[in-house]
C-alpha atoms as a PDB file:
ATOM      1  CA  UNK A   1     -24.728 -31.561  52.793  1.00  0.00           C
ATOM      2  CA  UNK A   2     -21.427 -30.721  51.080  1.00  0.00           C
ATOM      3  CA  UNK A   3     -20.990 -32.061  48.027  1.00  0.00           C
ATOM      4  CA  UNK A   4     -16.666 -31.839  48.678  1.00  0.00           C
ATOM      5  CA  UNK A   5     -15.454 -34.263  50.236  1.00  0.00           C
ATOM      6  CA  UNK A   6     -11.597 -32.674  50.725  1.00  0.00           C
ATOM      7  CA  UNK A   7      -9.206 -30.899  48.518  1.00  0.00           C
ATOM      8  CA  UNK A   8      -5.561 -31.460  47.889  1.00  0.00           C
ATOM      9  CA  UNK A   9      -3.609 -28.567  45.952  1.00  0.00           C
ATOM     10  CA  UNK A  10      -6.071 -27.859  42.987  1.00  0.00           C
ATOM     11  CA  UNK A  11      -7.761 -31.081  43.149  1.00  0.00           C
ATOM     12  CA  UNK A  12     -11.097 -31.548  44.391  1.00  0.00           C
ATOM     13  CA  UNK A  13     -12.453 -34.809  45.674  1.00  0.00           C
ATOM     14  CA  UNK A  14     -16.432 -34.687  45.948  1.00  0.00           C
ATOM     15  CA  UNK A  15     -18.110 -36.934  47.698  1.00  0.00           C
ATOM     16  CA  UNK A  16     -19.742 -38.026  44.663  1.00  0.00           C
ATOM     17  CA  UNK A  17     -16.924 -40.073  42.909  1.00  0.00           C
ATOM     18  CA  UNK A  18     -15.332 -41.311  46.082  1.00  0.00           C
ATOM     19  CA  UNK A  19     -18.992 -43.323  46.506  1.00  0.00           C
ATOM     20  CA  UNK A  20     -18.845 -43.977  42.565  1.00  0.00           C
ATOM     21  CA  UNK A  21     -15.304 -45.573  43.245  1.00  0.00           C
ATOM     22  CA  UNK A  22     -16.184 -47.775  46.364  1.00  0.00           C
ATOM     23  CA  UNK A  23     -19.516 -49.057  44.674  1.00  0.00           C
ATOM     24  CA  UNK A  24     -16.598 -50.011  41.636  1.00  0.00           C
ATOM     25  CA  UNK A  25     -14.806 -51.573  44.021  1.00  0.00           C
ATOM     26  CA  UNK A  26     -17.190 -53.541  45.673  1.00  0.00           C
ATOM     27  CA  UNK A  27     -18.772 -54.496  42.823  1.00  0.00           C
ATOM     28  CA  UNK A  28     -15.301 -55.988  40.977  1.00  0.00           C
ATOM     29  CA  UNK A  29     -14.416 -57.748  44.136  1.00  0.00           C
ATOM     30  CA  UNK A  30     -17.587 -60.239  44.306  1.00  0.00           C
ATOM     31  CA  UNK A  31     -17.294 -60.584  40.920  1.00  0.00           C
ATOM     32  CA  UNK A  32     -13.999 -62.102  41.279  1.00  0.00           C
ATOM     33  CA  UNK A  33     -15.010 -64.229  44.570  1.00  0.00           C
ATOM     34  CA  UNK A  34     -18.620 -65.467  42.391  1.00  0.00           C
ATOM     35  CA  UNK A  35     -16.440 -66.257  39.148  1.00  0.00           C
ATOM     36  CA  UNK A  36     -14.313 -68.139  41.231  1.00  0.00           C
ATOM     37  CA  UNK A  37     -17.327 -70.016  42.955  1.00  0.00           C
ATOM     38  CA  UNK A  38     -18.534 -70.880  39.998  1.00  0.00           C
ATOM     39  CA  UNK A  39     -15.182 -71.971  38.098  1.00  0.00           C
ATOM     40  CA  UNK A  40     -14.691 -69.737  35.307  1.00  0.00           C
ATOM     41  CA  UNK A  41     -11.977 -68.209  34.678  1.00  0.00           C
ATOM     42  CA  UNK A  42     -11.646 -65.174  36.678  1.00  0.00           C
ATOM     43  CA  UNK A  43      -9.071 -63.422  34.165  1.00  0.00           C
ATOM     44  CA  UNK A  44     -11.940 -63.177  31.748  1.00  0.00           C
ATOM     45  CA  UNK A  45     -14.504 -61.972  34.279  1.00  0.00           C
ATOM     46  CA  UNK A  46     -12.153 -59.672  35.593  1.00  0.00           C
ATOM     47  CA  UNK A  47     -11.722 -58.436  32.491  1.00  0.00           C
ATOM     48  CA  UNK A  48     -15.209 -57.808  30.805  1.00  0.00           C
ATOM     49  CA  UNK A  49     -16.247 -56.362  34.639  1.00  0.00           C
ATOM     50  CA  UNK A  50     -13.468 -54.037  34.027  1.00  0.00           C
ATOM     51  CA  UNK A  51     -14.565 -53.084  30.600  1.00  0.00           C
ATOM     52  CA  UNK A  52     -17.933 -53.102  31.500  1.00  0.00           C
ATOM     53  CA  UNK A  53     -17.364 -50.428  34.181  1.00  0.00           C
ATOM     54  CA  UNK A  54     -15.474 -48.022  31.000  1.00  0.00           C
ATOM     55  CA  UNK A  55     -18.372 -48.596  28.929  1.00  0.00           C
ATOM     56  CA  UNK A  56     -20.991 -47.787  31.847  1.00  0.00           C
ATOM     57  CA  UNK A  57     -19.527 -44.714  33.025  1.00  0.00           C
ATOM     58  CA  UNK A  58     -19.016 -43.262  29.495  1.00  0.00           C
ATOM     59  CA  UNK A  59     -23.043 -44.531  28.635  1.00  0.00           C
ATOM     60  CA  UNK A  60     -24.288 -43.177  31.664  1.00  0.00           C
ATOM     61  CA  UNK A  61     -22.933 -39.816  31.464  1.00  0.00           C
ATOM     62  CA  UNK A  62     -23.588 -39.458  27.759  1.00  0.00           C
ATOM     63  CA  UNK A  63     -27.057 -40.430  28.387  1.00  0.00           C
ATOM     64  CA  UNK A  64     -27.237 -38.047  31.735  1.00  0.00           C
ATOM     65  CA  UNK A  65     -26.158 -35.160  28.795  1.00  0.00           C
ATOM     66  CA  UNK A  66     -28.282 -35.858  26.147  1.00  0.00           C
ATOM     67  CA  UNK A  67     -31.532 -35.266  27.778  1.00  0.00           C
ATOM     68  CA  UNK A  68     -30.009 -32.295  30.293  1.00  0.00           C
ATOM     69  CA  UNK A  69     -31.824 -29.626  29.733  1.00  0.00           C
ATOM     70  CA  UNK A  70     -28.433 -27.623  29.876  1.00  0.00           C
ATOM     71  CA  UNK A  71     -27.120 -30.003  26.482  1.00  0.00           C
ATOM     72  CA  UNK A  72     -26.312 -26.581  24.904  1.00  0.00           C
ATOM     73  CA  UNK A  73     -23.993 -25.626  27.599  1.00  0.00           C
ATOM     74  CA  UNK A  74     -22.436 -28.608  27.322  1.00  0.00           C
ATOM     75  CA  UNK A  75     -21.683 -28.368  24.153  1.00  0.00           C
ATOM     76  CA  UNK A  76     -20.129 -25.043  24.398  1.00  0.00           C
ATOM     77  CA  UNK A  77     -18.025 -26.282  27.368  1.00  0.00           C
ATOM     78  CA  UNK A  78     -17.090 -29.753  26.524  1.00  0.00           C
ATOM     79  CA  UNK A  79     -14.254 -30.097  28.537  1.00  0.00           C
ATOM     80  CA  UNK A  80     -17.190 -30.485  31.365  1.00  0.00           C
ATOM     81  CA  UNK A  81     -18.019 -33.441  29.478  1.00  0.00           C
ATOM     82  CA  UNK A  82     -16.247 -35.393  31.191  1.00  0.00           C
ATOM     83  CA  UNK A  83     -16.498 -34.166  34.427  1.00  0.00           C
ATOM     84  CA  UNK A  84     -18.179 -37.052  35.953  1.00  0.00           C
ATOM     85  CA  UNK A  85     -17.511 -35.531  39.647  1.00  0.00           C
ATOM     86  CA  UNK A  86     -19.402 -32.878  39.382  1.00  0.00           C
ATOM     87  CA  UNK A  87     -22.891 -35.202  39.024  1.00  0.00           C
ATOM     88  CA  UNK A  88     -24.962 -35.649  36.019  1.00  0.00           C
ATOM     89  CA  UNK A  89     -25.054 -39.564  35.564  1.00  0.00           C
ATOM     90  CA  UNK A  90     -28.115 -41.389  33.888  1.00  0.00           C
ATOM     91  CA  UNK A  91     -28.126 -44.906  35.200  1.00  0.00           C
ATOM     92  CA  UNK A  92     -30.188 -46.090  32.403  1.00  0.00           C
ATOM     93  CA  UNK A  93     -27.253 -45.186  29.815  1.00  0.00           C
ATOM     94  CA  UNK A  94     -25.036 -46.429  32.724  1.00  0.00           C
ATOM     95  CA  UNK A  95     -26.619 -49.608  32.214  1.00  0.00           C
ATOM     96  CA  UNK A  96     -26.741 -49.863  28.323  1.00  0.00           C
ATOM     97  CA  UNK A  97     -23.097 -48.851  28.069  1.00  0.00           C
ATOM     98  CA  UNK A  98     -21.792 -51.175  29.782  1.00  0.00           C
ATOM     99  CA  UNK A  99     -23.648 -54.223  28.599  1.00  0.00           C
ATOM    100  CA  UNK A 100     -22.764 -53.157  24.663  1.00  0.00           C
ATOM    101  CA  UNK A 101     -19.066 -52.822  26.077  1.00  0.00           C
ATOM    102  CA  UNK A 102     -19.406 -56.108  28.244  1.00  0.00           C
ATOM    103  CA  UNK A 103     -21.017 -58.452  25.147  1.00  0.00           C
ATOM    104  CA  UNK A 104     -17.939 -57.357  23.226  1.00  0.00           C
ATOM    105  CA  UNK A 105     -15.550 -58.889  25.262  1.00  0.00           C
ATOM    106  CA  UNK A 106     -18.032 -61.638  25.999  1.00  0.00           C
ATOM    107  CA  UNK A 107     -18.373 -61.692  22.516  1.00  0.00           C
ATOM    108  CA  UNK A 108     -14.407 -62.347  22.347  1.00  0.00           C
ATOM    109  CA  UNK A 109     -13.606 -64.329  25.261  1.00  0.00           C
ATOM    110  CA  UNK A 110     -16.550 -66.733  23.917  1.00  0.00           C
ATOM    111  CA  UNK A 111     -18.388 -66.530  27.137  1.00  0.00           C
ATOM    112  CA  UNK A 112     -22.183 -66.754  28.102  1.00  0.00           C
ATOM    113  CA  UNK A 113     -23.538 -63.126  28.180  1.00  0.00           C
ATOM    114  CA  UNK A 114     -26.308 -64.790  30.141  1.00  0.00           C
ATOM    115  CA  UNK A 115     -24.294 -66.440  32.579  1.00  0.00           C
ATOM    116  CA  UNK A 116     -22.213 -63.254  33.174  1.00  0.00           C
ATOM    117  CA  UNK A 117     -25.490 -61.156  33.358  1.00  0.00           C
ATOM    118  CA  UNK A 118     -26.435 -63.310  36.112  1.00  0.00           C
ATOM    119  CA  UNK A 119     -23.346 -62.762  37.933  1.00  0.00           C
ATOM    120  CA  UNK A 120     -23.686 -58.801  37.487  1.00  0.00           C
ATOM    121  CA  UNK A 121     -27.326 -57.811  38.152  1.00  0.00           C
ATOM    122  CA  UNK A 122     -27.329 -58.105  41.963  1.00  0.00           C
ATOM    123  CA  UNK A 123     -24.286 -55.815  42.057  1.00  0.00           C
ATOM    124  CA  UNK A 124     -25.988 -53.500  39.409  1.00  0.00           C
ATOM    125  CA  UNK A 125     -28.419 -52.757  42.230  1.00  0.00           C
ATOM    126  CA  UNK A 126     -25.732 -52.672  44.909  1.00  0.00           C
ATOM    127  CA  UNK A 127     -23.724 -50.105  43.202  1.00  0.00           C
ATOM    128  CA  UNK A 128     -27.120 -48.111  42.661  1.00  0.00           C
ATOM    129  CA  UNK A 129     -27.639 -48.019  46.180  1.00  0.00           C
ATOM    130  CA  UNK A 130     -24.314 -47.025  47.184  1.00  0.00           C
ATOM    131  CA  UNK A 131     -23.973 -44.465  44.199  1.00  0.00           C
ATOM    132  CA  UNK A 132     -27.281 -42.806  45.505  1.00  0.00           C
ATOM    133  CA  UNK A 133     -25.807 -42.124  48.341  1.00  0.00           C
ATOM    134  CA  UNK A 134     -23.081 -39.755  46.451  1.00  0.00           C
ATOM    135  CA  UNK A 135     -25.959 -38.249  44.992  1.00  0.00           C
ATOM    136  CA  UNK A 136     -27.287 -37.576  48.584  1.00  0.00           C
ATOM    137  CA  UNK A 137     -24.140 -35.977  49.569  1.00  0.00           C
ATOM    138  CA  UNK A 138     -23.734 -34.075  46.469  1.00  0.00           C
ATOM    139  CA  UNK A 139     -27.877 -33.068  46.615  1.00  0.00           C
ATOM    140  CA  UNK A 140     -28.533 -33.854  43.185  1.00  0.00           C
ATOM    141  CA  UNK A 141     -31.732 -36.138  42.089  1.00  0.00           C
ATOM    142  CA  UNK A 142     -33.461 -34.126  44.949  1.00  0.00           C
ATOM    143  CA  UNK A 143     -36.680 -34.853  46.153  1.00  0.00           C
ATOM    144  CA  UNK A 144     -39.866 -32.391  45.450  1.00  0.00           C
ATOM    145  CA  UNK A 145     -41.133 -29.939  47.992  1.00  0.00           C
ATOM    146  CA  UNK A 146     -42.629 -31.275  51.076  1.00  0.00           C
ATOM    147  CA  UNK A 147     -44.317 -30.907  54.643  1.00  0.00           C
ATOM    148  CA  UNK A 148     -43.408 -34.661  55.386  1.00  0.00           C
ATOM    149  CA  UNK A 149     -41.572 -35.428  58.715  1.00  0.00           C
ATOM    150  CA  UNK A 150     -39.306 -37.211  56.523  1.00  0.00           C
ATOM    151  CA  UNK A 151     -38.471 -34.023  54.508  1.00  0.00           C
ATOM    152  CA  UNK A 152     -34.863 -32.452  54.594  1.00  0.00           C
ATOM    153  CA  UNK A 153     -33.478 -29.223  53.891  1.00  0.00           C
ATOM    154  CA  UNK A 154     -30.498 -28.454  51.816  1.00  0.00           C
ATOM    155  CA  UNK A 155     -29.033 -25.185  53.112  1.00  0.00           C
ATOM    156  CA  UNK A 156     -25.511 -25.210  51.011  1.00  0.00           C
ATOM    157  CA  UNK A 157     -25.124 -23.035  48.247  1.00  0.00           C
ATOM    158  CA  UNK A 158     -22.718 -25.737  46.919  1.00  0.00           C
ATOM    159  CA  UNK A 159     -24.923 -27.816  46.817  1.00  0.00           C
ATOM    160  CA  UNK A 160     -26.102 -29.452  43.131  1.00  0.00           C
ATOM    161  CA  UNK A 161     -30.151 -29.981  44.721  1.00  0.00           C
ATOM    162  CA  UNK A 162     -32.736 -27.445  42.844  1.00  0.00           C
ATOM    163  CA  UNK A 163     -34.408 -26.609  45.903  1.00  0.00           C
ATOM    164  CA  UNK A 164     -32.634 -24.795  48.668  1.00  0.00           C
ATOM    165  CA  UNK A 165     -33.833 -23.589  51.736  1.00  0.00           C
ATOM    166  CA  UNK A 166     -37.160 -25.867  51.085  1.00  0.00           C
ATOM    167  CA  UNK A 167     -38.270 -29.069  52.833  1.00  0.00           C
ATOM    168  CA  UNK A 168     -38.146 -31.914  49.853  1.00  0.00           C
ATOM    169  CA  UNK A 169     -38.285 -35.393  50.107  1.00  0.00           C
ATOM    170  CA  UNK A 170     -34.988 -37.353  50.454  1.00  0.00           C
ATOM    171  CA  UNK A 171     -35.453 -39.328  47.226  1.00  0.00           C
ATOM    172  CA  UNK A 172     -32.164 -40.274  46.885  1.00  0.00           C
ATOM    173  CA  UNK A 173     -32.401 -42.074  50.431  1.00  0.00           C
ATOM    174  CA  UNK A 174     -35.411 -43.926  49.204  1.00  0.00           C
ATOM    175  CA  UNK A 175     -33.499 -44.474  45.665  1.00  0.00           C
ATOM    176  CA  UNK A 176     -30.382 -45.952  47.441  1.00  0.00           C
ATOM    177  CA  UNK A 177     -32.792 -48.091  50.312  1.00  0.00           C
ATOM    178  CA  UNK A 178     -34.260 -49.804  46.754  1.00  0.00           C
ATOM    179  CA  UNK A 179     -31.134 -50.793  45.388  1.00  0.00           C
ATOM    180  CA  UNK A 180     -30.343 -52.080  48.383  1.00  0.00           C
ATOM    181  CA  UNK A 181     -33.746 -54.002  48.619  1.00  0.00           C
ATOM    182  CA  UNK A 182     -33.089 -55.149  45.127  1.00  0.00           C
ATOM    183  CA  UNK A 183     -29.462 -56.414  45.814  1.00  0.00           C
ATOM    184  CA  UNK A 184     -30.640 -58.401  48.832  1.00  0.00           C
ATOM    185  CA  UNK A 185     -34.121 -60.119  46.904  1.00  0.00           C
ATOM    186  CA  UNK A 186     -31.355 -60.998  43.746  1.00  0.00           C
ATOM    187  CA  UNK A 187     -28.642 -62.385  45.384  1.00  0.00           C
ATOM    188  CA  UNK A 188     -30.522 -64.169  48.640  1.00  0.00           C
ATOM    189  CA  UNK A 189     -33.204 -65.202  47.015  1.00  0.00           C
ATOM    190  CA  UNK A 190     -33.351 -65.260  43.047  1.00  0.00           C
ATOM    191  CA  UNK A 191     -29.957 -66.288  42.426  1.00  0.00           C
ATOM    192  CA  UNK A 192     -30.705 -69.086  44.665  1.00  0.00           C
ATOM    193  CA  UNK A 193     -33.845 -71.291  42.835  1.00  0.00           C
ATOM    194  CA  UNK A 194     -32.974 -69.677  39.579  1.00  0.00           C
ATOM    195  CA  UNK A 195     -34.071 -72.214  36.731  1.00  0.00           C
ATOM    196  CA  UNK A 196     -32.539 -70.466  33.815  1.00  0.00           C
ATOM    197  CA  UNK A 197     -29.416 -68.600  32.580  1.00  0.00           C
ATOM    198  CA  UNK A 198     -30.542 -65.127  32.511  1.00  0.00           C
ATOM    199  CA  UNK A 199     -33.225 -65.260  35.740  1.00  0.00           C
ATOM    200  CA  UNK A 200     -31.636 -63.341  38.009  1.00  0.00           C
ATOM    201  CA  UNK A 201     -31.017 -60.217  35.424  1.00  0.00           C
ATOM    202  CA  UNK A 202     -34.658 -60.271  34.166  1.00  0.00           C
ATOM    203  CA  UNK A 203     -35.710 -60.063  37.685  1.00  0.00           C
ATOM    204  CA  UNK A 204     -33.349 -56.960  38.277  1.00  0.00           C
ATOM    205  CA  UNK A 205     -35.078 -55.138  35.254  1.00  0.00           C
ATOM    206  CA  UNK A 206     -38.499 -56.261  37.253  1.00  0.00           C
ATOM    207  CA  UNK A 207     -37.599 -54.857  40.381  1.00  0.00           C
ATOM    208  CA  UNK A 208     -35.561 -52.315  39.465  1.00  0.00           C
ATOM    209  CA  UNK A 209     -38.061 -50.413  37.175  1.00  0.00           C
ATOM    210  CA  UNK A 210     -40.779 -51.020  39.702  1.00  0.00           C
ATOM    211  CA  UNK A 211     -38.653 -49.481  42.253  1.00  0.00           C
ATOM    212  CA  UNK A 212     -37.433 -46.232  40.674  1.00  0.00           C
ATOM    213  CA  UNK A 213     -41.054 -46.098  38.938  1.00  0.00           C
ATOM    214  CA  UNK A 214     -42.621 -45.611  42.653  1.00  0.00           C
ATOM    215  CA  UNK A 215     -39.798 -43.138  43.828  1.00  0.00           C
ATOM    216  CA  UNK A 216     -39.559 -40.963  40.729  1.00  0.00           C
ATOM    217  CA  UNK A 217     -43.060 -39.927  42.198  1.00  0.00           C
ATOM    218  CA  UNK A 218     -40.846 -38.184  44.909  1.00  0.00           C
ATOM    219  CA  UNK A 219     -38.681 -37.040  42.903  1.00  0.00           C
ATOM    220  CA  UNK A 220     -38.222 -33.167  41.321  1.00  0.00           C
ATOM    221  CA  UNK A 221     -38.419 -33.713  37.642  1.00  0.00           C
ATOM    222  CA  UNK A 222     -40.257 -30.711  35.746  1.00  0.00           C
ATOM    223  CA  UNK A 223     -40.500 -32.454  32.766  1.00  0.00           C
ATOM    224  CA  UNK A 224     -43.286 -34.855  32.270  1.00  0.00           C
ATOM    225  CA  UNK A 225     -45.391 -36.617  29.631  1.00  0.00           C
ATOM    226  CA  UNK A 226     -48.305 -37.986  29.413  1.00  0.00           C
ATOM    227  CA  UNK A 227     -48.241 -37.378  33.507  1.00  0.00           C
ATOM    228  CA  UNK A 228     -45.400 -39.764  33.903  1.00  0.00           C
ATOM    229  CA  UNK A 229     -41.228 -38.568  34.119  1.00  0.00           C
ATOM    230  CA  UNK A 230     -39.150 -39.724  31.277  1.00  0.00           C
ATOM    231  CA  UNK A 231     -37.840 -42.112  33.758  1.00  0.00           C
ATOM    232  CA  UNK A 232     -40.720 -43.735  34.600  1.00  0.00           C
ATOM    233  CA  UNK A 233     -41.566 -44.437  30.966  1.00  0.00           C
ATOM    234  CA  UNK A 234     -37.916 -45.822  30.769  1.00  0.00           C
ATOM    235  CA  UNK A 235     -38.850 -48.113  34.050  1.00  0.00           C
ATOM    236  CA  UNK A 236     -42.008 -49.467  31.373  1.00  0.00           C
ATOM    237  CA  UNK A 237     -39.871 -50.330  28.985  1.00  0.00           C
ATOM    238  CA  UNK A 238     -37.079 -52.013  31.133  1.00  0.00           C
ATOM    239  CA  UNK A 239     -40.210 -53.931  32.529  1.00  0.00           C
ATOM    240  CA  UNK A 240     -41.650 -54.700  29.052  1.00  0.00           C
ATOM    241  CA  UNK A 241     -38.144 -56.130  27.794  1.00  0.00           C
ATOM    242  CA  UNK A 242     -38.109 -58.399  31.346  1.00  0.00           C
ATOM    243  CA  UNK A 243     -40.882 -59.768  29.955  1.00  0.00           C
ATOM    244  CA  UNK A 244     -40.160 -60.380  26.589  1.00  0.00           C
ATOM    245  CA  UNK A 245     -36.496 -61.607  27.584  1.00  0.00           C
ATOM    246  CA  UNK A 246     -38.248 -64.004  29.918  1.00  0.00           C
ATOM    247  CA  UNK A 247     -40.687 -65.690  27.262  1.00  0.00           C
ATOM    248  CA  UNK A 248     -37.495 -66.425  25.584  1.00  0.00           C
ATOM    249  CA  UNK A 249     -35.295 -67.368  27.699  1.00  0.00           C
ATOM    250  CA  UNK A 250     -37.222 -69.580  30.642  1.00  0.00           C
ATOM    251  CA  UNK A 251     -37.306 -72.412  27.650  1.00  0.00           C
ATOM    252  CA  UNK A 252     -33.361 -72.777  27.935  1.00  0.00           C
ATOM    253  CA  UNK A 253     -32.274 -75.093  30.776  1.00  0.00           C
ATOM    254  CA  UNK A 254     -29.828 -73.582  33.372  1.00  0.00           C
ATOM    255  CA  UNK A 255     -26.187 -74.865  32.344  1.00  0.00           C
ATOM    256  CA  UNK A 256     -24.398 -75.580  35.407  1.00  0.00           C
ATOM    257  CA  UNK A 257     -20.385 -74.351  35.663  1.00  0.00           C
ATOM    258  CA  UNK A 258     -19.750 -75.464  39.220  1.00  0.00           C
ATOM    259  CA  UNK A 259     -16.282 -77.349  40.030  1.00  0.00           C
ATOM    260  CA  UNK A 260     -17.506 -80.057  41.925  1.00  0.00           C
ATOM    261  CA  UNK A 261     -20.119 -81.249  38.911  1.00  0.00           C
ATOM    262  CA  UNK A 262     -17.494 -80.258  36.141  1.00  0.00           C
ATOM    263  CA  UNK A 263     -15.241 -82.874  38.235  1.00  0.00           C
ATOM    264  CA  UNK A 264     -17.167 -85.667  37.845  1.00  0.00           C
ATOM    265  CA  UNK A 265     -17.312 -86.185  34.245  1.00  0.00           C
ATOM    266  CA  UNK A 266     -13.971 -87.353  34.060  1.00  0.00           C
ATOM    267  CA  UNK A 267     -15.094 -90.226  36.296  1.00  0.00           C
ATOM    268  CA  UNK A 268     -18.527 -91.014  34.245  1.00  0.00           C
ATOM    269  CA  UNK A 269     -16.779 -91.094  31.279  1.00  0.00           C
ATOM    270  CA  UNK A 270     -13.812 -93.694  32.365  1.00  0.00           C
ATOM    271  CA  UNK A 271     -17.117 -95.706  33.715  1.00  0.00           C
ATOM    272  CA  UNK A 272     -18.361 -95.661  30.105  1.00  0.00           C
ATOM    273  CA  UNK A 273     -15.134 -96.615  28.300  1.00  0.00           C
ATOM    274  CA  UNK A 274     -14.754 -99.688  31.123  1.00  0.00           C
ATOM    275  CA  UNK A 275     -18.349-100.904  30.649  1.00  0.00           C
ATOM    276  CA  UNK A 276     -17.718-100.878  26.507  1.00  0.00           C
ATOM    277  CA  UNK A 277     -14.594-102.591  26.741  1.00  0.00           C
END
């Protein structure tokens, strides 16, 4: 694999953020299309998507540098900071970011963070699966050694994967055929027979920490505690707040937004006023 995807004058476009900017893309378009299903007002959507991708991207790569084992470096070279391109993105701070960033326009705009997190978690997985396929091409979040069939070998010096030359397991295949999984289960199926506002999200954090909690066992992390990857006691404790989130929130009713019920109210109310007069 080569992590560059072309190069025009003295920039370099990796292969990495051109996948980072379609799963954007993707993401903010059905967004816009669902909002507009459902009758909300798409300027506002647009808008907290928008600065919910901002918020995400900073998160995620702050939270990528703060447990690098390289943080020093970082610090001495910060204008690598924010070089997002080069790979080094933690999903988990991807995902905290931009939730903080999205409830404060939600926050704002007096919408339902619920609602909108409903909207958003099948394309959280979507743009996980389609962002670990950047991280294919650029051979980070490798896999660890291997004898498998199934194992590949990175052979590109320019390549970000810490094991050249070495059969590994494609984790990031298996990462991005999750998200995938997960995007089809939330959107086809959960989002469907949901009976609360809120559902479809809590179900993400349930399949999405089981998920990467069975791959990270594939994955080359060198740091472990407790025999478990910092990751994988993340996935816990996205599971754990599923939970917790669910106890809570099953007990509201689901508040309905589409058009065509919003449109008859009108109609039952005029009924009323008649039958009183």
């Amino acid at each position: 694999m080569h992590p560059i995807a072309f190069v025009i004058g003295g920039l370099t476009i990796r292969w990495y953020g051109i996948m980072i900017a379609v799963s954007i893309a993707i993401s903010i378009t059905v967004i816009y299309i669902e909002s507009r299903h459902q009758g909300l007002n798409t300027d506002d959507v647009l808008d907290m998507a928008i600065v919910a991708v901002i918020g995400g991207i900073l998160g995620a790569r702050i939270g990528w540098i703060m447990t690098s084992p390289t943080i020093l470096w970082y610090f001495a070279h910060p204008l690598h900071i924010l070089a997002i391109w080069e790979g080094g993105l933690s999903y988990f701070g991807g995902i905290l970011g931009g939730v903080v960033s999205a409830n404060w326009l939600i926050r704002r705009r007096r919408m339902r963070f619920w609602q909108m997190a409903d909207i958003v978690a099948p394309l959280l997985a979507l743009s996980f699966g389609i962002g670990k396929i950047g991280c294919w091409l650029n051979g980070c979040c490798n896999g660890t050694a291997t004898t498998s069939w199934l194992g590949v070998i990175f052979t590109n010096p320019v390549s970000e994967s810490d094991i050249l030359n070495q059969k590994v397991w494609p984790a990031q295949l298996f990462n991005s055929a999750s998200g995938f999984l997960v995007f089809a289960i939330l959107f086809w199926v959960v989002r469907k027979h949901k009976h609360y506002d809120g559902q479809v999200f809590i179900w993400y954090l349930y399949l999405y920490g089981a998920t990467s909690f069975v791959v990270e066992f594939f994955r080359y992390i060198p740091v472990h505690m407790l025999g478990l990857t910092p990751n994988q006691w993340t996935d816990i404790t996205i599971i754990i707040l599923g939970i917790i989130a669910s106890v809570i929130l099953r007990r509201r009713p689901v508040r309905s937004t589409f058009p065509e019920e919003s449109e008859t109210l009108p109609e039952t109310t005029q009924n009323s006023e008649e039958s009183d007069g």
